[in-house]
Each structure stands twice: as C-alpha cells, then as structure tokens.
PDB file of N, CA and C in Angstrom:
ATOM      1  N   UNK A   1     -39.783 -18.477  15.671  1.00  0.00           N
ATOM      2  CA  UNK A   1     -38.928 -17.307  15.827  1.00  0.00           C
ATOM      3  C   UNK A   1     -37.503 -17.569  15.335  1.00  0.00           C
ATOM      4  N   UNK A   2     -36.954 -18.727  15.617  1.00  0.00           N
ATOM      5  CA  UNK A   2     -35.373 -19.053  15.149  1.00  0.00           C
ATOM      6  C   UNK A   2     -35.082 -19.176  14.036  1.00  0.00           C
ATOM      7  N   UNK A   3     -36.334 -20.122  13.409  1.00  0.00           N
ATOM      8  CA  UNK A   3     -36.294 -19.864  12.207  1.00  0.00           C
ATOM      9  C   UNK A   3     -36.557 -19.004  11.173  1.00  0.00           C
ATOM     10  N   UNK A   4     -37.044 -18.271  11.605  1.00  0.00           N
ATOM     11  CA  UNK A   4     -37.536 -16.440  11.104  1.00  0.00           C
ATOM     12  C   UNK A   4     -36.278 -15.999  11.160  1.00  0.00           C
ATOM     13  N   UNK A   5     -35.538 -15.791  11.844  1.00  0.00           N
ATOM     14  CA  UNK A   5     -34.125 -15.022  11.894  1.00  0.00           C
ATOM     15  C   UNK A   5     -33.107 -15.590  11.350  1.00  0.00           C
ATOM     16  N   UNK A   6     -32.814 -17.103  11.203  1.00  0.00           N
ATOM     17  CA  UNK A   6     -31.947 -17.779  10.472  1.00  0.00           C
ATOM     18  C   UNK A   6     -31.842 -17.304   8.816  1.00  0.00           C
ATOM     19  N   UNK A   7     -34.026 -17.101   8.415  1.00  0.00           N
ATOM     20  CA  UNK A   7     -33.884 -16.833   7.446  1.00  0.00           C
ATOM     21  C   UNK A   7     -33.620 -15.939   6.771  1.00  0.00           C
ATOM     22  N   UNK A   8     -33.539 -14.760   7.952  1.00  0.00           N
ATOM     23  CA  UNK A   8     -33.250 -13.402   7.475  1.00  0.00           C
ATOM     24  C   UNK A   8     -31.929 -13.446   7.507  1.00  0.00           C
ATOM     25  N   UNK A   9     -31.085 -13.612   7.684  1.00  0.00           N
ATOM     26  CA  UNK A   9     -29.561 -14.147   8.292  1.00  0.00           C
ATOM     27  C   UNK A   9     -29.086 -14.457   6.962  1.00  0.00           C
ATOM     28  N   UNK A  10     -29.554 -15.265   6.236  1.00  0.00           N
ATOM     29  CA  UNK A  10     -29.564 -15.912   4.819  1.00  0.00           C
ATOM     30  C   UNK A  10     -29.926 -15.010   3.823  1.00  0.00           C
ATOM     31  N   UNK A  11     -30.791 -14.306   3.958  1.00  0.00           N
ATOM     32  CA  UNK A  11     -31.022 -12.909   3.062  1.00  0.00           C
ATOM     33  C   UNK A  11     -30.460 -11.871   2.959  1.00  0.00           C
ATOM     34  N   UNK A  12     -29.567 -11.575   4.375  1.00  0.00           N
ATOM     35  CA  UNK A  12     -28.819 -10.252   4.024  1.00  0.00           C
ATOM     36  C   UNK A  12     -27.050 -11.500   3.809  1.00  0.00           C
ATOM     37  N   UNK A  13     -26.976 -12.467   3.757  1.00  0.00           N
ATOM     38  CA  UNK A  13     -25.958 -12.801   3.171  1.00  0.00           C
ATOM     39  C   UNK A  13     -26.206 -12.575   1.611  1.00  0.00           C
ATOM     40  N   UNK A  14     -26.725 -13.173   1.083  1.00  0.00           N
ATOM     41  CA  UNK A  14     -26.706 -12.712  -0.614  1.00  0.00           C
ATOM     42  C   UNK A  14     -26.828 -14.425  -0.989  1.00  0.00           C
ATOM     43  N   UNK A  15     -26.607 -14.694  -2.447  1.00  0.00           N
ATOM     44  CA  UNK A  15     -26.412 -15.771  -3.419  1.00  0.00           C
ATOM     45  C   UNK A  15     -24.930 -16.367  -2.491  1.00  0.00           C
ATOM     46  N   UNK A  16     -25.149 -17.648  -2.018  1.00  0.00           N
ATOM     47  CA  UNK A  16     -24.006 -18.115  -1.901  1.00  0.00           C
ATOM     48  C   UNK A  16     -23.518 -18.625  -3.288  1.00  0.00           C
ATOM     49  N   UNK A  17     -22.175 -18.912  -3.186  1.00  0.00           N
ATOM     50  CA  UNK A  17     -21.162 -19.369  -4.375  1.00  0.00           C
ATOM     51  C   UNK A  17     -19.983 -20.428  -3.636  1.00  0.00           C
ATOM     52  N   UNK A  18     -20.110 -21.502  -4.339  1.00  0.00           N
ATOM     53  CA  UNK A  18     -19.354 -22.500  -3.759  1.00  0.00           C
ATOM     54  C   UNK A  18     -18.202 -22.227  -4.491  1.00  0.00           C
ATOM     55  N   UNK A  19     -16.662 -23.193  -4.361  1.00  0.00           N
ATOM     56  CA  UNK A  19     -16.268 -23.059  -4.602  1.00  0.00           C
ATOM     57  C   UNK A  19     -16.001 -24.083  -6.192  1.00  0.00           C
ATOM     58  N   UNK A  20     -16.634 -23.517  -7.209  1.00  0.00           N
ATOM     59  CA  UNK A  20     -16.465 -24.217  -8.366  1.00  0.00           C
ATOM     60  C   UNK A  20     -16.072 -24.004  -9.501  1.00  0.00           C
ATOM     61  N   UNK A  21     -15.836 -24.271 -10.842  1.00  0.00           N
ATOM     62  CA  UNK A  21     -15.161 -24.239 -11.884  1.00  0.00           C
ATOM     63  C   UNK A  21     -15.689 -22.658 -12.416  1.00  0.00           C
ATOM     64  N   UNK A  22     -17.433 -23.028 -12.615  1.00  0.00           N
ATOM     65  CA  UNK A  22     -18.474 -21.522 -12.820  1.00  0.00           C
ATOM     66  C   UNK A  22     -17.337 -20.242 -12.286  1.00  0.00           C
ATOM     67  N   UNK A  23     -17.498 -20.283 -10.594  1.00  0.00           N
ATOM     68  CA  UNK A  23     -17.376 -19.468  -9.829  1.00  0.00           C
ATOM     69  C   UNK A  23     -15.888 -19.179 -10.276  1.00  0.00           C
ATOM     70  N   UNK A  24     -14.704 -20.170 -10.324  1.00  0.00           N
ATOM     71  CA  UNK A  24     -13.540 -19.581 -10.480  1.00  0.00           C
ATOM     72  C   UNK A  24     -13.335 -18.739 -11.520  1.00  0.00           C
ATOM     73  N   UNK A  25     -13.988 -19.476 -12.447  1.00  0.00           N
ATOM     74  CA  UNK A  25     -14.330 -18.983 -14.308  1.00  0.00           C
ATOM     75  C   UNK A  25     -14.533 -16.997 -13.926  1.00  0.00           C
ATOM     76  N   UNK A  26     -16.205 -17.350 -13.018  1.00  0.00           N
ATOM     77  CA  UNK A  26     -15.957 -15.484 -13.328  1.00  0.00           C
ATOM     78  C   UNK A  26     -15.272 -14.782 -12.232  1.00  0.00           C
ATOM     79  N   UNK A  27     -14.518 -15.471 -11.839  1.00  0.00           N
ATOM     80  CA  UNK A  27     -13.894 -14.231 -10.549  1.00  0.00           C
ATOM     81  C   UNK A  27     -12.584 -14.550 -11.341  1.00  0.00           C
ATOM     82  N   UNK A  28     -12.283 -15.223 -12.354  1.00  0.00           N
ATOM     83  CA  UNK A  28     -10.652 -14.764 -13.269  1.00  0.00           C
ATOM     84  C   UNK A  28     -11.125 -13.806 -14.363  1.00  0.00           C
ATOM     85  N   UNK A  29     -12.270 -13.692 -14.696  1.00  0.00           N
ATOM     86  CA  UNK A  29     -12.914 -12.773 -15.204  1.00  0.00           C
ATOM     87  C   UNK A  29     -13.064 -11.307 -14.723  1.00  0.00           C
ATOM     88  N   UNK A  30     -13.436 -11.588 -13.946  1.00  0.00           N
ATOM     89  CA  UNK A  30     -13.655  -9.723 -13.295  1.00  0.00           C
ATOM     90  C   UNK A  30     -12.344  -9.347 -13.079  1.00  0.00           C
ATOM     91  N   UNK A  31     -10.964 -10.453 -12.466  1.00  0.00           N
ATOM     92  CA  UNK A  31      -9.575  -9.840 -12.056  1.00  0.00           C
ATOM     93  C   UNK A  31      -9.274  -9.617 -13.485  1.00  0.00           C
ATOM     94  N   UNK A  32      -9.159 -10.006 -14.576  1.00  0.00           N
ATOM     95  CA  UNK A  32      -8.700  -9.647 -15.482  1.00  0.00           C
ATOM     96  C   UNK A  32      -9.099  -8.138 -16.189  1.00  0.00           C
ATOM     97  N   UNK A  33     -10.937  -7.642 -16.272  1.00  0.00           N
ATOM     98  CA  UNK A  33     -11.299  -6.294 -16.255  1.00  0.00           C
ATOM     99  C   UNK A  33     -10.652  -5.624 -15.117  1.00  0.00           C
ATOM    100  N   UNK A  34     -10.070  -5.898 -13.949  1.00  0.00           N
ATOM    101  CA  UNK A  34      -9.523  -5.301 -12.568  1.00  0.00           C
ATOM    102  C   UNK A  34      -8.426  -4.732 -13.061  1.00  0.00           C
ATOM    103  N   UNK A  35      -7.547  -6.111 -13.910  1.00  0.00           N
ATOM    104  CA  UNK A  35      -6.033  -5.388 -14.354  1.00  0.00           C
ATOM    105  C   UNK A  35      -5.918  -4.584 -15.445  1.00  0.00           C
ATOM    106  N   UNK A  36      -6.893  -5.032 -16.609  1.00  0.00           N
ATOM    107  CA  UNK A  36      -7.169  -4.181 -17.719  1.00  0.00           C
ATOM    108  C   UNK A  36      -7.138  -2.656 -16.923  1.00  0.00           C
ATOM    109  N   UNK A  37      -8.236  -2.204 -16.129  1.00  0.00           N
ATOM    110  CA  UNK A  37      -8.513  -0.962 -15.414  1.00  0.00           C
ATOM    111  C   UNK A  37      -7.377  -0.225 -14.760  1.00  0.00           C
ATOM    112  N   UNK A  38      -6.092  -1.643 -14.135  1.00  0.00           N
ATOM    113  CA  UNK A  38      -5.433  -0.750 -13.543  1.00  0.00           C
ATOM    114  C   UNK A  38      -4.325  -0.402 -14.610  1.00  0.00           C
ATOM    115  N   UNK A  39      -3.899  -1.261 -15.577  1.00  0.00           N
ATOM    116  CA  UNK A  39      -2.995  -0.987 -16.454  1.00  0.00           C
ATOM    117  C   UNK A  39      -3.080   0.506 -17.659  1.00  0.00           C
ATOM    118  N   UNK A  40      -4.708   0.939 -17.452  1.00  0.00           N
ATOM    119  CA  UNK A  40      -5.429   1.496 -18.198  1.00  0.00           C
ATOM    120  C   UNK A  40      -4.918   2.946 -17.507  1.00  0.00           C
ATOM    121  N   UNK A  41      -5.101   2.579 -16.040  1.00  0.00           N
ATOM    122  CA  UNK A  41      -4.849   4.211 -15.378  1.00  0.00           C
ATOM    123  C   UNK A  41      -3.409   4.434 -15.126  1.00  0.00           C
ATOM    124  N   UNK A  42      -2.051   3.222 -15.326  1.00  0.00           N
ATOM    125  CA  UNK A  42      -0.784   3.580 -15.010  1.00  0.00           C
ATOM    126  C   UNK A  42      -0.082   4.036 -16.378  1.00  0.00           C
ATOM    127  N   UNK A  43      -1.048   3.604 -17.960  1.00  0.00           N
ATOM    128  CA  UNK A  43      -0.482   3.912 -18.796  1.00  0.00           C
ATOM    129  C   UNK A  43      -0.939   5.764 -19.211  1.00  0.00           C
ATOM    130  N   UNK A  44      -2.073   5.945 -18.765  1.00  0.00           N
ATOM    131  CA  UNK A  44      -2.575   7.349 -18.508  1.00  0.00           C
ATOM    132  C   UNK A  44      -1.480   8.267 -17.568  1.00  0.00           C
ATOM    133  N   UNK A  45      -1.273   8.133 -16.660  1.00  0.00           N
ATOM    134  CA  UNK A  45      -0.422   8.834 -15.969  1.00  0.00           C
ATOM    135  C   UNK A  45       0.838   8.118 -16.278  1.00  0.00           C
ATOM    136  N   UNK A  46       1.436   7.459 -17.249  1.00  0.00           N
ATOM    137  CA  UNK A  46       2.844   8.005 -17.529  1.00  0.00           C
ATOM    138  C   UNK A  46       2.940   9.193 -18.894  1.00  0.00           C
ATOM    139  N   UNK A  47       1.644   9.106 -19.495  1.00  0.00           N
ATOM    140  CA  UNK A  47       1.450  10.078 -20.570  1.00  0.00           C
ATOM    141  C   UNK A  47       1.024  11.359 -19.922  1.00  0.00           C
ATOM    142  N   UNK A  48       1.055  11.672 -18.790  1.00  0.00           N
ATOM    143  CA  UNK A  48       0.723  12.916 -17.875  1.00  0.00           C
ATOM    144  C   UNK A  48      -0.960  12.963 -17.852  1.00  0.00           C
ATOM    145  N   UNK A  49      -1.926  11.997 -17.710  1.00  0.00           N
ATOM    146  CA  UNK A  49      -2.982  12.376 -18.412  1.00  0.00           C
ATOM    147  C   UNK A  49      -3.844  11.701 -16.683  1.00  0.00           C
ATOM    148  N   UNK A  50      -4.517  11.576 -16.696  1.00  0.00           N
ATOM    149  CA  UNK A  50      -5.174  11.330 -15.212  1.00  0.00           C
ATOM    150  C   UNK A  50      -7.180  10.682 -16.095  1.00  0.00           C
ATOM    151  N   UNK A  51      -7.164   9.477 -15.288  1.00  0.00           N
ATOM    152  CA  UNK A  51      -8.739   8.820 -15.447  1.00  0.00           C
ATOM    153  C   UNK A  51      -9.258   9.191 -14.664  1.00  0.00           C
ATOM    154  N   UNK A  52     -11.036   9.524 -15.105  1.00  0.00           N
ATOM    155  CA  UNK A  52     -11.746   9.797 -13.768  1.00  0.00           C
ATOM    156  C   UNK A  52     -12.500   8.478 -13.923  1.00  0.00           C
ATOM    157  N   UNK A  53     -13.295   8.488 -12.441  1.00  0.00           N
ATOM    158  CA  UNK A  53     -14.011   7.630 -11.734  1.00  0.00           C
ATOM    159  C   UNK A  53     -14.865   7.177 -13.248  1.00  0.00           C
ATOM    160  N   UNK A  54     -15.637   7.561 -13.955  1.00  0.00           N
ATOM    161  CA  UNK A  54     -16.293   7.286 -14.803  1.00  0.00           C
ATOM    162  C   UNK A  54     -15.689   6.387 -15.806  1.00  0.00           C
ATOM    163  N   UNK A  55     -14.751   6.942 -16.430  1.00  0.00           N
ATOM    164  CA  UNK A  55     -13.627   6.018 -17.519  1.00  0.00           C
ATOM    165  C   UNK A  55     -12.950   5.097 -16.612  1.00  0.00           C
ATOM    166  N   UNK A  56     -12.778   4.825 -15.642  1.00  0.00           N
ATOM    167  CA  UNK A  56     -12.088   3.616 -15.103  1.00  0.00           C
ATOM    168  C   UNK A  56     -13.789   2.298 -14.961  1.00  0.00           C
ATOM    169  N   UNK A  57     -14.604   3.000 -14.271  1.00  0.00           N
ATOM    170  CA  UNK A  57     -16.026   2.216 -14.142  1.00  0.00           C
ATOM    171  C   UNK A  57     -16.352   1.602 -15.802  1.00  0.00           C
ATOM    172  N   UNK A  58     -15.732   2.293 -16.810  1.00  0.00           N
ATOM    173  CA  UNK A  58     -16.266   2.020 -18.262  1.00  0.00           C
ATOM    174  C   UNK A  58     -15.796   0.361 -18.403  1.00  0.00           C
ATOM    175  N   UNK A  59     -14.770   0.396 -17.859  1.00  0.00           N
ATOM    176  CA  UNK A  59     -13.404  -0.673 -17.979  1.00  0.00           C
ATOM    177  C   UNK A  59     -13.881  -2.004 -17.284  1.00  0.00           C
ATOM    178  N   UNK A  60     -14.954  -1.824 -16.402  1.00  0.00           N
ATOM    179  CA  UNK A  60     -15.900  -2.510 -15.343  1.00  0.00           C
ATOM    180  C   UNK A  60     -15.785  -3.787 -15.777  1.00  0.00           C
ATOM    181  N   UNK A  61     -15.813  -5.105 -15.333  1.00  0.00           N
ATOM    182  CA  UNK A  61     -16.739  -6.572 -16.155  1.00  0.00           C
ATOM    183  C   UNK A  61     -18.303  -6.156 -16.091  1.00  0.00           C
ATOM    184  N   UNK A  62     -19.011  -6.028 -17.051  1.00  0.00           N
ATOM    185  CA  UNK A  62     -19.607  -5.601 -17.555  1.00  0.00           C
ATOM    186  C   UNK A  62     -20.939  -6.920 -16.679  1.00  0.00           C
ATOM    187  N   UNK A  63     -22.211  -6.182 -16.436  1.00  0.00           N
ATOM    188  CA  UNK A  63     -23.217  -7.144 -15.230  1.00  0.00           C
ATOM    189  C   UNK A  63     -22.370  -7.415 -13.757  1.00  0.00           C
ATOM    190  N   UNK A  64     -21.166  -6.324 -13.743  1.00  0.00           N
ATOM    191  CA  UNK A  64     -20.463  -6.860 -12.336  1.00  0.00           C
ATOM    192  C   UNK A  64     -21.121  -5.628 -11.206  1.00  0.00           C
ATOM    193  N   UNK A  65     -21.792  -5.973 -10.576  1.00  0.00           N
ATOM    194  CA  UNK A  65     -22.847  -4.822  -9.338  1.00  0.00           C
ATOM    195  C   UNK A  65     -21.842  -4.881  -8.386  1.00  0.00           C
ATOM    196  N   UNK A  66     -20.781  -6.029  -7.999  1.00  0.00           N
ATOM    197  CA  UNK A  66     -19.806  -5.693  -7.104  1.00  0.00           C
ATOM    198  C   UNK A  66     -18.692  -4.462  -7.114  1.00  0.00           C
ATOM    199  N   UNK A  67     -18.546  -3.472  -5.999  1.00  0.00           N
ATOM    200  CA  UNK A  67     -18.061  -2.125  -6.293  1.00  0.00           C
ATOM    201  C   UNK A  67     -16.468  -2.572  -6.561  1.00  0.00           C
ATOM    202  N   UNK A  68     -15.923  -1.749  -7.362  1.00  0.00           N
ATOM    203  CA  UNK A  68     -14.648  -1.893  -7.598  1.00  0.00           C
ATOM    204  C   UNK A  68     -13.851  -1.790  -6.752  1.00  0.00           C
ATOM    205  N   UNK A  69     -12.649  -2.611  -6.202  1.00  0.00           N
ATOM    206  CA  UNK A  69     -11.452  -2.354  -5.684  1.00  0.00           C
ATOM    207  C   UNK A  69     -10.869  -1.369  -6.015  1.00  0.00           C
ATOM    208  N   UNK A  70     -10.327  -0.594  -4.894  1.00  0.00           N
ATOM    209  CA  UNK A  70      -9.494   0.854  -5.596  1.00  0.00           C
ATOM    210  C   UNK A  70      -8.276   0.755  -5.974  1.00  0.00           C
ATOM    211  N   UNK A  71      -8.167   1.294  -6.906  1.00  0.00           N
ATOM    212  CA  UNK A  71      -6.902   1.088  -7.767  1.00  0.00           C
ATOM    213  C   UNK A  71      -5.760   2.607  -7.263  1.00  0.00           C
ATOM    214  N   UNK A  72      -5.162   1.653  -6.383  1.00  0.00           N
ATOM    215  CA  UNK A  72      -3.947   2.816  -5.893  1.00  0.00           C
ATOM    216  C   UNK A  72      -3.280   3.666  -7.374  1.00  0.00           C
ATOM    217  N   UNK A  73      -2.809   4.540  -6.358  1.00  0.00           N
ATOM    218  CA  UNK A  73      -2.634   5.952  -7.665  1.00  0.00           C
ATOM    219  C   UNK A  73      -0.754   5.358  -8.163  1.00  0.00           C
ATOM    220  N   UNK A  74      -0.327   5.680  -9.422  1.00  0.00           N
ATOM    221  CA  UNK A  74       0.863   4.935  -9.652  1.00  0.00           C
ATOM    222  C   UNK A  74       2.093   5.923  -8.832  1.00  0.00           C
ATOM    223  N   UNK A  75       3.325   5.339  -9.049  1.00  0.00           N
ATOM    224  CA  UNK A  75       4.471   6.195  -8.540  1.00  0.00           C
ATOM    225  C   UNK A  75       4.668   7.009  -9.396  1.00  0.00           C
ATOM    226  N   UNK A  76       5.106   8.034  -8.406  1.00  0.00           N
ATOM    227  CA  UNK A  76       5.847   9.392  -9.202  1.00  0.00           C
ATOM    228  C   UNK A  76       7.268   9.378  -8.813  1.00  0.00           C
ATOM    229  N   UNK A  77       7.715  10.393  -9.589  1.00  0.00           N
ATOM    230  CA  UNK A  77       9.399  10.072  -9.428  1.00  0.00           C
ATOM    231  C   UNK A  77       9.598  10.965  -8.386  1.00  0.00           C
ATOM    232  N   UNK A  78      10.390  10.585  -7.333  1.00  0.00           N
ATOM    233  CA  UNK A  78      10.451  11.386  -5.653  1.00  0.00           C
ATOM    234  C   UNK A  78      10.171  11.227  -4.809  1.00  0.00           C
ATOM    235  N   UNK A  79       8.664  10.272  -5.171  1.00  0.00           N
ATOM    236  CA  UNK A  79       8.345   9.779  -3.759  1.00  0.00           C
ATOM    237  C   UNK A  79       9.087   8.656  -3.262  1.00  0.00           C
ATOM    238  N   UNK A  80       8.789   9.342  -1.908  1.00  0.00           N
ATOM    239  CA  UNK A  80       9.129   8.301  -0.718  1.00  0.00           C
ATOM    240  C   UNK A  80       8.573   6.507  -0.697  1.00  0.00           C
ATOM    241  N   UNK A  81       8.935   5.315  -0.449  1.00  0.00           N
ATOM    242  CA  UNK A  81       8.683   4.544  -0.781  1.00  0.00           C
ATOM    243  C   UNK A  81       9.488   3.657   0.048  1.00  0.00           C
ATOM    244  N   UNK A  82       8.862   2.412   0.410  1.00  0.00           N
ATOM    245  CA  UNK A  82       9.205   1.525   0.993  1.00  0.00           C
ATOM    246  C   UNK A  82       9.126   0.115   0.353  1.00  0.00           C
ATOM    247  N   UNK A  83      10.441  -0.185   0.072  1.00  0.00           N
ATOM    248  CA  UNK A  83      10.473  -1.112  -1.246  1.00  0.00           C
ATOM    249  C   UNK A  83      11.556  -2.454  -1.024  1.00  0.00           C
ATOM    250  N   UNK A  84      10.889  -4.010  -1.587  1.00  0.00           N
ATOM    251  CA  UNK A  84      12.151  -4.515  -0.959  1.00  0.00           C
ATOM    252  C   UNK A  84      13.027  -4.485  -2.556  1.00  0.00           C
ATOM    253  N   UNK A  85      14.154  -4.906  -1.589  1.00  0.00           N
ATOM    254  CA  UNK A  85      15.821  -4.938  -2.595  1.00  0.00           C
ATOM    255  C   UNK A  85      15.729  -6.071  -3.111  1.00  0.00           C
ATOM    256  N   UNK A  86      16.254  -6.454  -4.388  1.00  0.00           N
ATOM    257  CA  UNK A  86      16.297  -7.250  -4.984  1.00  0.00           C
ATOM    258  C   UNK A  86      17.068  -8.429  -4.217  1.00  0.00           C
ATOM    259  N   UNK A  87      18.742  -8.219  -3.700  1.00  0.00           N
ATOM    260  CA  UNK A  87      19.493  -8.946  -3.589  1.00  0.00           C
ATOM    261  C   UNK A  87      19.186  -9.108  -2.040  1.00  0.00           C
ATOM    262  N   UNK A  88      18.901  -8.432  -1.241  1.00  0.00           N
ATOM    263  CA  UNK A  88      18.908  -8.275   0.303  1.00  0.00           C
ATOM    264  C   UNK A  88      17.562  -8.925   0.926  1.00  0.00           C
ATOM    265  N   UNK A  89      16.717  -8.991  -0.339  1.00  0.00           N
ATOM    266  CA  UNK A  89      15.507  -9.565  -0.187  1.00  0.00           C
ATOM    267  C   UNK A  89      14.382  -8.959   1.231  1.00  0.00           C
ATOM    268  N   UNK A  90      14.843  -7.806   2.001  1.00  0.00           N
ATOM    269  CA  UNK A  90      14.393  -7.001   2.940  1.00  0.00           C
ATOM    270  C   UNK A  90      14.213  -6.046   2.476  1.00  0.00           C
ATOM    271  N   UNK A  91      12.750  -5.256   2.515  1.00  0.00           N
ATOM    272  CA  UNK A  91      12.496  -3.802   2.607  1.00  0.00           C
ATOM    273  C   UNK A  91      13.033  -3.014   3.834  1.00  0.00           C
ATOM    274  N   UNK A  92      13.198  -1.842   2.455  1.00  0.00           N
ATOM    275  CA  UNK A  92      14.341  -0.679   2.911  1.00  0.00           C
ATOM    276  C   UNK A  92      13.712   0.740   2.593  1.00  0.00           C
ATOM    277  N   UNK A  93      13.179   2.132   2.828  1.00  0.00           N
ATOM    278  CA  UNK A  93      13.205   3.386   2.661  1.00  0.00           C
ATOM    279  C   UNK A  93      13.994   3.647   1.731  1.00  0.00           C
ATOM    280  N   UNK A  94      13.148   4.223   0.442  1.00  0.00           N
ATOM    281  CA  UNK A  94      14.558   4.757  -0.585  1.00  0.00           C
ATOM    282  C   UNK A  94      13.505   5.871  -1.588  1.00  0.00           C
ATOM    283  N   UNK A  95      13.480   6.194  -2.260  1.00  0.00           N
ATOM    284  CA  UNK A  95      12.722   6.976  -3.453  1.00  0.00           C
ATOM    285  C   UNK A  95      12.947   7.124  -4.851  1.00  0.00           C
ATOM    286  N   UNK A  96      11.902   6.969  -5.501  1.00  0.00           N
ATOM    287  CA  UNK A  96      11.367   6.498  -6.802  1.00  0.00           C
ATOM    288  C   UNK A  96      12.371   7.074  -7.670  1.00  0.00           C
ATOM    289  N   UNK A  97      13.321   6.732  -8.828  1.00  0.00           N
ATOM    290  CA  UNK A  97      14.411   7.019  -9.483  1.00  0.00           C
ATOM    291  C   UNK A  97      13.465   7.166 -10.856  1.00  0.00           C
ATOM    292  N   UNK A  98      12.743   6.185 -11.277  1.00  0.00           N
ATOM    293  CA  UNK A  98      12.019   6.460 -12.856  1.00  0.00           C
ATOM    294  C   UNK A  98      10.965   5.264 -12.865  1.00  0.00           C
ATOM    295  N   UNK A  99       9.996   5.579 -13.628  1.00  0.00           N
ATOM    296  CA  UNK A  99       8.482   4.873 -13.420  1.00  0.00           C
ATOM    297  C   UNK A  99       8.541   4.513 -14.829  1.00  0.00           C
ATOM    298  N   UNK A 100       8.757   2.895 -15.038  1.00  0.00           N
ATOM    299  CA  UNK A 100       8.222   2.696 -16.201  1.00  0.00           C
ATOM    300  C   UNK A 100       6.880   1.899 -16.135  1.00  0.00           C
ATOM    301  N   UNK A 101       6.308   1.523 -17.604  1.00  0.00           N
ATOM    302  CA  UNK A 101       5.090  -0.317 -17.624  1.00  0.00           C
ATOM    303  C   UNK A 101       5.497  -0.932 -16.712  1.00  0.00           C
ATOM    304  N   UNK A 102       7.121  -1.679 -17.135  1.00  0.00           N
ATOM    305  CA  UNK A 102       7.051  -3.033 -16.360  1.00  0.00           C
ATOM    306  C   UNK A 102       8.174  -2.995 -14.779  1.00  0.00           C
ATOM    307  N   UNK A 103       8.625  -1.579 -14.489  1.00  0.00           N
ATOM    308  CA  UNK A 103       8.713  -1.630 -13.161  1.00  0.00           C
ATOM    309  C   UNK A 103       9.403  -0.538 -12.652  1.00  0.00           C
ATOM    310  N   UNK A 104       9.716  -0.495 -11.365  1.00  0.00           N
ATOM    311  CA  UNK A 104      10.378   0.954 -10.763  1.00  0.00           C
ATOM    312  C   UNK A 104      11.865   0.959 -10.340  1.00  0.00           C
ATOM    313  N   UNK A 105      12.104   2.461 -10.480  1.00  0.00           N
ATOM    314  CA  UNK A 105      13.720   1.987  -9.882  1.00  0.00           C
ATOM    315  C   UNK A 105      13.487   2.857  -8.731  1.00  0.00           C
ATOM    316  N   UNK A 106      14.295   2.250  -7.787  1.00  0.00           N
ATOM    317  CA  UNK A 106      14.075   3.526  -6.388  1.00  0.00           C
ATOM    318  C   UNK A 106      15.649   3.448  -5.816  1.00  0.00           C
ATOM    319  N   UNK A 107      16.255   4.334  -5.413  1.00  0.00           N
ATOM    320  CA  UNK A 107      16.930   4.792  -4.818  1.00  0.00           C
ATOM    321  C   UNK A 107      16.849   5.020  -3.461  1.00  0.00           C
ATOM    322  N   UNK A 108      17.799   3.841  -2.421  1.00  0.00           N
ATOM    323  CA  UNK A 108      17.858   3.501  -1.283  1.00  0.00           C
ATOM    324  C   UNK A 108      18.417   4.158  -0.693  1.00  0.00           C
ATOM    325  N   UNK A 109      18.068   4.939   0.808  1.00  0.00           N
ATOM    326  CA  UNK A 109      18.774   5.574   1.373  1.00  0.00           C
ATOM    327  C   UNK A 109      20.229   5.188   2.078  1.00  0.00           C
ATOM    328  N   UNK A 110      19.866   3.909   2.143  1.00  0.00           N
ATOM    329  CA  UNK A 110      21.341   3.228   2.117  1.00  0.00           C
ATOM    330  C   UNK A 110      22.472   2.975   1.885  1.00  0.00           C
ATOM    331  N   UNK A 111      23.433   4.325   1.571  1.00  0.00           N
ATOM    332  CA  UNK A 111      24.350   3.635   0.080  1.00  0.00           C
ATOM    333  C   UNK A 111      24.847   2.833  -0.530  1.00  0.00           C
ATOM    334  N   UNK A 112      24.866   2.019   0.297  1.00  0.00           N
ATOM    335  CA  UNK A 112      25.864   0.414   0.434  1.00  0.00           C
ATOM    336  C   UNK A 112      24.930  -0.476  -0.440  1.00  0.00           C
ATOM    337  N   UNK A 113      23.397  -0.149  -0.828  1.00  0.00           N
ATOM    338  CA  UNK A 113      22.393  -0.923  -0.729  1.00  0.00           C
ATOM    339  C   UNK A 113      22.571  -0.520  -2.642  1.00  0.00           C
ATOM    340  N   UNK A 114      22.726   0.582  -3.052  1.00  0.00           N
ATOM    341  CA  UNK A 114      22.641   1.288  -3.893  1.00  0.00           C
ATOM    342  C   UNK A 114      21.339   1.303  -4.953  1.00  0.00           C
ATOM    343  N   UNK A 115      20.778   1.271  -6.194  1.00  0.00           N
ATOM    344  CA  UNK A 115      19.598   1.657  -6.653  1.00  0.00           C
ATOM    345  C   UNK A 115      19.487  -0.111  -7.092  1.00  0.00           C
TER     346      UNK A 115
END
C-alpha cells in the first residue's frame, strides 16, 4: 500500500530536473522567448496597437507545454504608480509622466521629491 502511493506521489509530480547545465541551458531559453514576448507586447502598445493571446503564444519557446507567465499590461501615461526614486532609494506614490523602451518617468506626489 505505501508503496502504491509513494508511486503515485511521483507521478503526479512530473519529470524531475536536477539542477544542471541541460536544465539551466533550457530554462535561459524559455526566459529569453519570455522577454522576446514581453518586449514584443510593450513595443505594440507604444505604437497604440494591442497583442492578443494568440500572437503573444506565437512568441512561445517552441515544444514549451509549460503555460506562460502573464505578461503584465505596460504603463500608460496617468497612471497611478508606486515607484522607487532614484536618489531616495524608497518607494513613493507618483504618476506616469512618459513611457518609453528603456524606461519611465513618473511624477511624485511629493514635490520636494520631484520627477
């Protein structure tokens, strides 16, 4: 009996994966289709244009059956946001000033703190 259940125990775990060169190899693999996907949907919505579920899945590592991580939606300019400060090195409440590629400006409710 114990061993009947151990083995089922082992079956709904899946393929174990140790921790090895193989294994690191494709899990820098799939993060890299991960960022491709997300860079794919922030350069879409700065062109006003929106991906669906299908064209982001296209972007997939390709033999990957593991479901995708969701790829948060990018900033818009206005929103509310909780962001740390460069110099103060503490997050502060402020809102999104302009959305570029390589980063955001937000505007702190703080004035002292300024953008």
């Amino acid at each position: 009996q114990p061993r009947k259940k151990w083995r089922d125990v082992r079956k709904a775990l899946g393929k174990v994966r140790r921790l090895s060169i193989p294994f690191l190899r494709d899990e820098r693999i799939r993060l890299e289709y991960h960022r491709n996907a997300a860079r794919a949907k922030v350069e879409a919505n700065l062109k006003g244009q929106t991906l669906n579920k299908e064209e982001i899945e296209k972007l997939a590592a390709p033999n990957d059956t593991a479901e995708l991580i969701p790829i948060p939606e990018p900033f818009i300019v206005g929103q509310r946001v909780l962001a740390k400060h460069p110099s103060a090195k503490r997050a502060y409440v402020g809102s999104v000033l302009t959305v570029s590629k390589l980063n955001v400006r937000v505007q702190f409710d703080d004035p002292q703190l300024g953008s």
